[in-house]
Protein backbone atom coordinates (compact mmCIF):
# COMPACT_ATOMS: atom_id res chain seq x y z
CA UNK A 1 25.90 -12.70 14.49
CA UNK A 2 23.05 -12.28 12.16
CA UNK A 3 20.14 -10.01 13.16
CA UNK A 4 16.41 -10.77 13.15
CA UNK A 5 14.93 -10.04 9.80
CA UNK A 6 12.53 -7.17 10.13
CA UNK A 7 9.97 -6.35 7.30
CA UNK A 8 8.12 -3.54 7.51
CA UNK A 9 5.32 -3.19 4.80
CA UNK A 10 4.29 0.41 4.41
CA UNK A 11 4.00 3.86 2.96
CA UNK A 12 7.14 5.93 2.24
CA UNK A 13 7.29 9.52 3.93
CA UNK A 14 9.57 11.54 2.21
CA UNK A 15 10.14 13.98 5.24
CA UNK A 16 11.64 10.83 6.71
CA UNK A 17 9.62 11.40 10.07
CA UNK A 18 7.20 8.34 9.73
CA UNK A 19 6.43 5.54 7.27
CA UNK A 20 8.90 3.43 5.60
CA UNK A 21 11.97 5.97 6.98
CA UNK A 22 10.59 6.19 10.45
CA UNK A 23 10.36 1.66 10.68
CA UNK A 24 14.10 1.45 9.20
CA UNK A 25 15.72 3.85 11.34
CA UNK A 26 13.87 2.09 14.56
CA UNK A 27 15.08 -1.67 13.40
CA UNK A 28 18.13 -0.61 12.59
CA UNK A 29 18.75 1.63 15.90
CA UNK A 30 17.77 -1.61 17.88
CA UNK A 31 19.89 -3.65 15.97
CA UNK A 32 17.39 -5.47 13.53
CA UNK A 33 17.48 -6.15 9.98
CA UNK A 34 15.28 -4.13 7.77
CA UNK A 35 13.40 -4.87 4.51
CA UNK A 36 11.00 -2.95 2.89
CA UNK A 37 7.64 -3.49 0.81
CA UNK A 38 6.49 0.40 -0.27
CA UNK A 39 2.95 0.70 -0.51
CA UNK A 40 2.12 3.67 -1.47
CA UNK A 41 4.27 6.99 -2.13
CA UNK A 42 3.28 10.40 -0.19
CA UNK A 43 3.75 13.53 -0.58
CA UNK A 44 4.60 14.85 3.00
CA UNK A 45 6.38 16.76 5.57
CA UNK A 46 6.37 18.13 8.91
CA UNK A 47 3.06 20.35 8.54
CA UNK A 48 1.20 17.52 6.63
CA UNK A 49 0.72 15.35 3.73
CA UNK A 50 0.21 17.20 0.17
CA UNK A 51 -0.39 14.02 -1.97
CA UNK A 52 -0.98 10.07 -1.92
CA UNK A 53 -0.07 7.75 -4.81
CA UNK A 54 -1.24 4.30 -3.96
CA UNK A 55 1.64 1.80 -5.84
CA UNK A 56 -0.58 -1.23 -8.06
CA UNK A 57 -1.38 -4.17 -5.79
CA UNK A 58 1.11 -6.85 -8.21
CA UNK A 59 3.93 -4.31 -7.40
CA UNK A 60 3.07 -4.32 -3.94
CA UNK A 61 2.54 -8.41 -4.30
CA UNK A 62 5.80 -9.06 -6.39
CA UNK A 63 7.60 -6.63 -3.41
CA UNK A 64 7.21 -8.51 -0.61
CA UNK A 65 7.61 -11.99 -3.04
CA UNK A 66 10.71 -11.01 -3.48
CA UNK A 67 11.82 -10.34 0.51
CA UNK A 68 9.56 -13.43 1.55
CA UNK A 69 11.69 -15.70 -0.92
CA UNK A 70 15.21 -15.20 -0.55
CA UNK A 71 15.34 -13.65 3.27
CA UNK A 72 12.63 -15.65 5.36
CA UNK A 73 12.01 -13.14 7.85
CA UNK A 74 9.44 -14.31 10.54
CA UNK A 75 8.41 -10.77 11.42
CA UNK A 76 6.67 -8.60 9.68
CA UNK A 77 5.05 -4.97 10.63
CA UNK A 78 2.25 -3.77 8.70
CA UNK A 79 1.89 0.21 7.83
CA UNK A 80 -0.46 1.87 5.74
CA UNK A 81 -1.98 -0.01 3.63
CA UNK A 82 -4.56 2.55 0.95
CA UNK A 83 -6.94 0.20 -0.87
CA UNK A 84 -8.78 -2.87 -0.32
CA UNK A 85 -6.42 -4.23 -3.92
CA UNK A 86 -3.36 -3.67 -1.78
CA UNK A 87 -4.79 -5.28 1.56
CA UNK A 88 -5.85 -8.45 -0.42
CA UNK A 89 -2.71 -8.57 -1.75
CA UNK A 90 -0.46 -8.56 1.22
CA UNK A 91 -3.54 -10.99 3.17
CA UNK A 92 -2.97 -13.36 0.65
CA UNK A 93 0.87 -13.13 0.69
CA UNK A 94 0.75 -13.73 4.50
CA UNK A 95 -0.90 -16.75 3.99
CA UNK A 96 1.11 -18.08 2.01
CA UNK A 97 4.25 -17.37 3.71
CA UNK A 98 2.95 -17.69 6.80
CA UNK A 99 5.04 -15.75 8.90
CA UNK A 100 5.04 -16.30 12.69
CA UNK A 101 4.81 -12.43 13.65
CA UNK A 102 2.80 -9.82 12.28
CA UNK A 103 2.62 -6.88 14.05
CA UNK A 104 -0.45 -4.46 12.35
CA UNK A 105 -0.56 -0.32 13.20
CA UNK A 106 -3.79 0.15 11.60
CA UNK A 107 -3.00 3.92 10.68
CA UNK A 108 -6.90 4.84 9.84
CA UNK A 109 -7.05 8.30 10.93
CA UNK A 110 -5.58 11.20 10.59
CA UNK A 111 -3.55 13.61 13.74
CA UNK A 112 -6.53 16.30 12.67
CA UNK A 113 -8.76 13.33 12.89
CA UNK A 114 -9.11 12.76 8.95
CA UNK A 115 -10.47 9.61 7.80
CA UNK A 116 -7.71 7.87 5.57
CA UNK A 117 -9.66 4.95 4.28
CA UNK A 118 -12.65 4.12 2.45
CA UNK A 119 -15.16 2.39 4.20
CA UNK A 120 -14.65 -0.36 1.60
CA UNK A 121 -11.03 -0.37 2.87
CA UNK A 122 -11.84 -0.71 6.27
CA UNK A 123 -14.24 -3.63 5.62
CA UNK A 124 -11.56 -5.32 3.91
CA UNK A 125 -8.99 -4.73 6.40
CA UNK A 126 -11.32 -6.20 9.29
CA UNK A 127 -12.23 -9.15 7.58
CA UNK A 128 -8.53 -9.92 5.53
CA UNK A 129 -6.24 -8.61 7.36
CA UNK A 130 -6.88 -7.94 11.29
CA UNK A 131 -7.37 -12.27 11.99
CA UNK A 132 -4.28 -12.65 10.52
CA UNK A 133 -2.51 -10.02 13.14
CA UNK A 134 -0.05 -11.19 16.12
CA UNK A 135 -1.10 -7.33 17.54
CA UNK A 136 -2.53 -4.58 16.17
CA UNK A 137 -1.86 -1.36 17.59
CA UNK A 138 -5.01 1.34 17.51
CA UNK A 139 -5.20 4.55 18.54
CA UNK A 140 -7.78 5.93 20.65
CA UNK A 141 -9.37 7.74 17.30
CA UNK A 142 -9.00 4.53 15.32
CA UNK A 143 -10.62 2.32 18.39
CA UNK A 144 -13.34 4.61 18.76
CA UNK A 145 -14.30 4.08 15.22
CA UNK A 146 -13.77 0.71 15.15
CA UNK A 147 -16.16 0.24 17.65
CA UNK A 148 -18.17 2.95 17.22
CA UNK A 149 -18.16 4.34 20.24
CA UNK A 150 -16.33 7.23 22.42
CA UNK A 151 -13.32 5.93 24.10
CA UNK A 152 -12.15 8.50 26.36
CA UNK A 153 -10.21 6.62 29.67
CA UNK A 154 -8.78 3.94 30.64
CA UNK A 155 -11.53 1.49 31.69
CA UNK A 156 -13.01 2.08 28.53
CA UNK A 157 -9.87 1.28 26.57
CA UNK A 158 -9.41 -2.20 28.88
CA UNK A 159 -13.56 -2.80 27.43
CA UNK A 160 -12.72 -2.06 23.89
CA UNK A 161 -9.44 -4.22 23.66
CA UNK A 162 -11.08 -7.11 25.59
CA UNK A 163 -14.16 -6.61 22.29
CA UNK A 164 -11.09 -5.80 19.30
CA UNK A 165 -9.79 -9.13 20.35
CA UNK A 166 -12.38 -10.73 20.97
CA UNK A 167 -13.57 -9.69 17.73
CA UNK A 168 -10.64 -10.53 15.67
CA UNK A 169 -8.57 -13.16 17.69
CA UNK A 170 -5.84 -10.52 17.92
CA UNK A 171 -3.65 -9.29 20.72
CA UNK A 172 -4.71 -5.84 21.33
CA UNK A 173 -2.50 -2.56 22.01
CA UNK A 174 -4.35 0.65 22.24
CA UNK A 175 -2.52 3.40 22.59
CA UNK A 176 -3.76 6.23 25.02
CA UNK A 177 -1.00 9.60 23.58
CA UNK A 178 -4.04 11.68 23.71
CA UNK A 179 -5.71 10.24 27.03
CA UNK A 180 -6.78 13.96 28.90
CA UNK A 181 -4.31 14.72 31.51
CA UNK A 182 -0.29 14.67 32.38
CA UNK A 183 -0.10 10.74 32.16
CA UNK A 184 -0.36 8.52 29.37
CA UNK A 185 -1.50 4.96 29.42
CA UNK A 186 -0.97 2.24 26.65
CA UNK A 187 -3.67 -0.91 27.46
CA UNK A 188 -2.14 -4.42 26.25
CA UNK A 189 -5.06 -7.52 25.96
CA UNK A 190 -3.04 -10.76 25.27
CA UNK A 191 -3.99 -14.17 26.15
CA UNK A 192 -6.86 -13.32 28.31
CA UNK A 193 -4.27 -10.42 30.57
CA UNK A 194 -4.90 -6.82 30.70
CA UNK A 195 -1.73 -4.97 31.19
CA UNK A 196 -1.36 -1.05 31.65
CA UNK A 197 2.01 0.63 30.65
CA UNK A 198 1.80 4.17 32.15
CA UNK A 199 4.58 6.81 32.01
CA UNK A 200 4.39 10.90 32.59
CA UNK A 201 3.51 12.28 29.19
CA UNK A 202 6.42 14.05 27.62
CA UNK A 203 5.71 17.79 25.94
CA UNK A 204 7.09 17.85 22.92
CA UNK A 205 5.95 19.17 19.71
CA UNK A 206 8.23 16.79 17.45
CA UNK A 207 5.79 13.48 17.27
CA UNK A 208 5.55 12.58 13.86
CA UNK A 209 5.77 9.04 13.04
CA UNK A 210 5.26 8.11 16.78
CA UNK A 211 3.25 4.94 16.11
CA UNK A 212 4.83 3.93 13.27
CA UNK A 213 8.19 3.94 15.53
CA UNK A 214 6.52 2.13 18.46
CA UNK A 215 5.14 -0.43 16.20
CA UNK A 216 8.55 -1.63 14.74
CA UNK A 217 10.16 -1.39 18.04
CA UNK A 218 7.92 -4.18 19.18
CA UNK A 219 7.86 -6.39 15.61
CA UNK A 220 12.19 -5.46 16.57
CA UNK A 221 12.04 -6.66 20.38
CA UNK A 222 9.75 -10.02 19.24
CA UNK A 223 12.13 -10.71 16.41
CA UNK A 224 14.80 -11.07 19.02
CA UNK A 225 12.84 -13.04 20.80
CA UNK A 226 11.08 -11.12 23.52
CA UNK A 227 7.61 -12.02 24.90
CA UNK A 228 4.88 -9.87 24.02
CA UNK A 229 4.26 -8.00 26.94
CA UNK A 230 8.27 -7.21 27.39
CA UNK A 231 8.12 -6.41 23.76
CA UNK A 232 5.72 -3.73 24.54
CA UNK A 233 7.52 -2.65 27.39
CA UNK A 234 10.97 -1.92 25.80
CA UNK A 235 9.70 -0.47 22.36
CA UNK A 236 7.79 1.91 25.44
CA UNK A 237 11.12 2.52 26.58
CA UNK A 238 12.79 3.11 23.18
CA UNK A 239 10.07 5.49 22.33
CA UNK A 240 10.44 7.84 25.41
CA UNK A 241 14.12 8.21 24.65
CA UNK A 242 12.93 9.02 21.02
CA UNK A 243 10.71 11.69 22.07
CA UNK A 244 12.86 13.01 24.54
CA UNK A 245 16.25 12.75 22.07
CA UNK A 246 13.22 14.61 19.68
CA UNK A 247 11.75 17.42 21.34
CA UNK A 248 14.57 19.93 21.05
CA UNK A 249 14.88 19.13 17.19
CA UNK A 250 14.38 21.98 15.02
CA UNK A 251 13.60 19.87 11.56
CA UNK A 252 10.79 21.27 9.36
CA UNK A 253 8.19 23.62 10.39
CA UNK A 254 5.42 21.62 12.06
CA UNK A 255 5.29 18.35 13.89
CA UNK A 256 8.92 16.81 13.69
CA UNK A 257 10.81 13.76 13.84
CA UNK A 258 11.60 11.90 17.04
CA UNK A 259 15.46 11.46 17.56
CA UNK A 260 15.67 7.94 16.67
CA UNK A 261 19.41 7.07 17.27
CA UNK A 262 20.41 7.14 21.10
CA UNK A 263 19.11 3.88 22.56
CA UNK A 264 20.82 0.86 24.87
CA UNK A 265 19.14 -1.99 26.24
């Protein structure tokens, strides 16, 4: 009766909409274990983020020592991570431990398209931490700059996860929330396979901590076993009830929560 082991390694949100708060109310909901390595603290809430204290790599290090030691989980989801110090510290954890998932939302970019990294950082994170990745999970901002080029539909987003993977020896989810038109379209490359998950986009204005939610729902759904691509499919599931559970929530001034809670498989 014990649950997969969940641990999410990431920034805390003190709204509660995304981050740390967003990745333990999605294990839990879908009946995982969560642990927790904080990475940095923010300043935050609905209308956006005030201040960013990045926590010292060793505390970061010593964190997720102590999870990796005594519980063994073989999943692990990856958050923000603020500094090349703290991304060579968790690269060289997860090499050590070698855990057999690691599921990597790369958050790079900001909703007002804000640059959240150095370009120090970035170079880090492509070279320590993306070849270590079971998935990583860009958005269309953050695989446009990746690449360095426009990715605007969705035979350009098959192209540019065919080169991320190819690049990094990844699986590849990019997600397409801001894809011009009623319909969204997520674009999976695993194992040589494109697969498209469309759905009718939702109208909400409660969206914080989408990705981070989507990205522990899938590190969740592999945990208990799942294959990739059904992974993706029922955290896709889990995260349309979210939004929809979400939209009528009337939490903070700006871009809310989603409703986390409701959910059978």
């Amino acid at each position: 009766m014990t649950p997969p082991i969940i641990l999410t390694i990431a920034g805390s949100d003190c709204s509660g909409g995304a981050g740390i708060q967003a990745d333990i109310k999605t294990i839990s909901t879908l009946k995982g274990y969560a642990a927790s390595v904080i990475t940095a603290i923010t300043a935050q809430n609905t209308v956006g983020v005030q201040a960013v204290y990045p926590l010292p790599a060793d505390i970061v290090k010593a964190q997720i020592k102590s999870v990796m030691d005594d519980l063994h989980p073989h999943t692990i989801k990856i958050g923000m991570v603020h500094n090349s110090s703290i991304v060579y510290a968790i690269s060289q954890c997860l090499q050590k431990y070698k855990p057999e998932i690691i599921i990597y939302d790369p958050v790079m970019i900001s909703t007002s398209g804000r640059r959240l990294m150095t370009e120090e950082t970035i170079q880090t994170i492509k070279d320590k931490l993306f070849p270590l990745c079971t998935l990583i999970t860009p958005n269309l901002d953050e695989t446009s700059f990746l690449l360095n080029q426009t990715i605007t539909d969705i035979k350009t987003m098959e192209n540019a996860a065919c080169r991320l993977s190819d690049n990094y020896h990844t699986s590849v989810l990019i997600k397409g929330g801001h894809l011009i038109g009623n319909e969204m379209c997520d674009i999976l490359y695993n194992e040589g396979h494109i697969h498209q998950f469309k759905h009718q986009k939702i109208e909400s204005q409660n969206l914080h901590g989408t990705g981070c939610t989507l990205s522990s729902a899938i590190a969740t759904f592999l945990a208990k076993g799942k294959r990739l691509e059904e992974a993706v499919r029922q955290a896709k599931t889990y995260i349309n009830i979210a939004i929809s559970n979400g939209k009528e929530l009337q939490i903070g001034q700006g871009n809310g929560p989603l409703g986390h809670f409701t959910f059978e498989e």
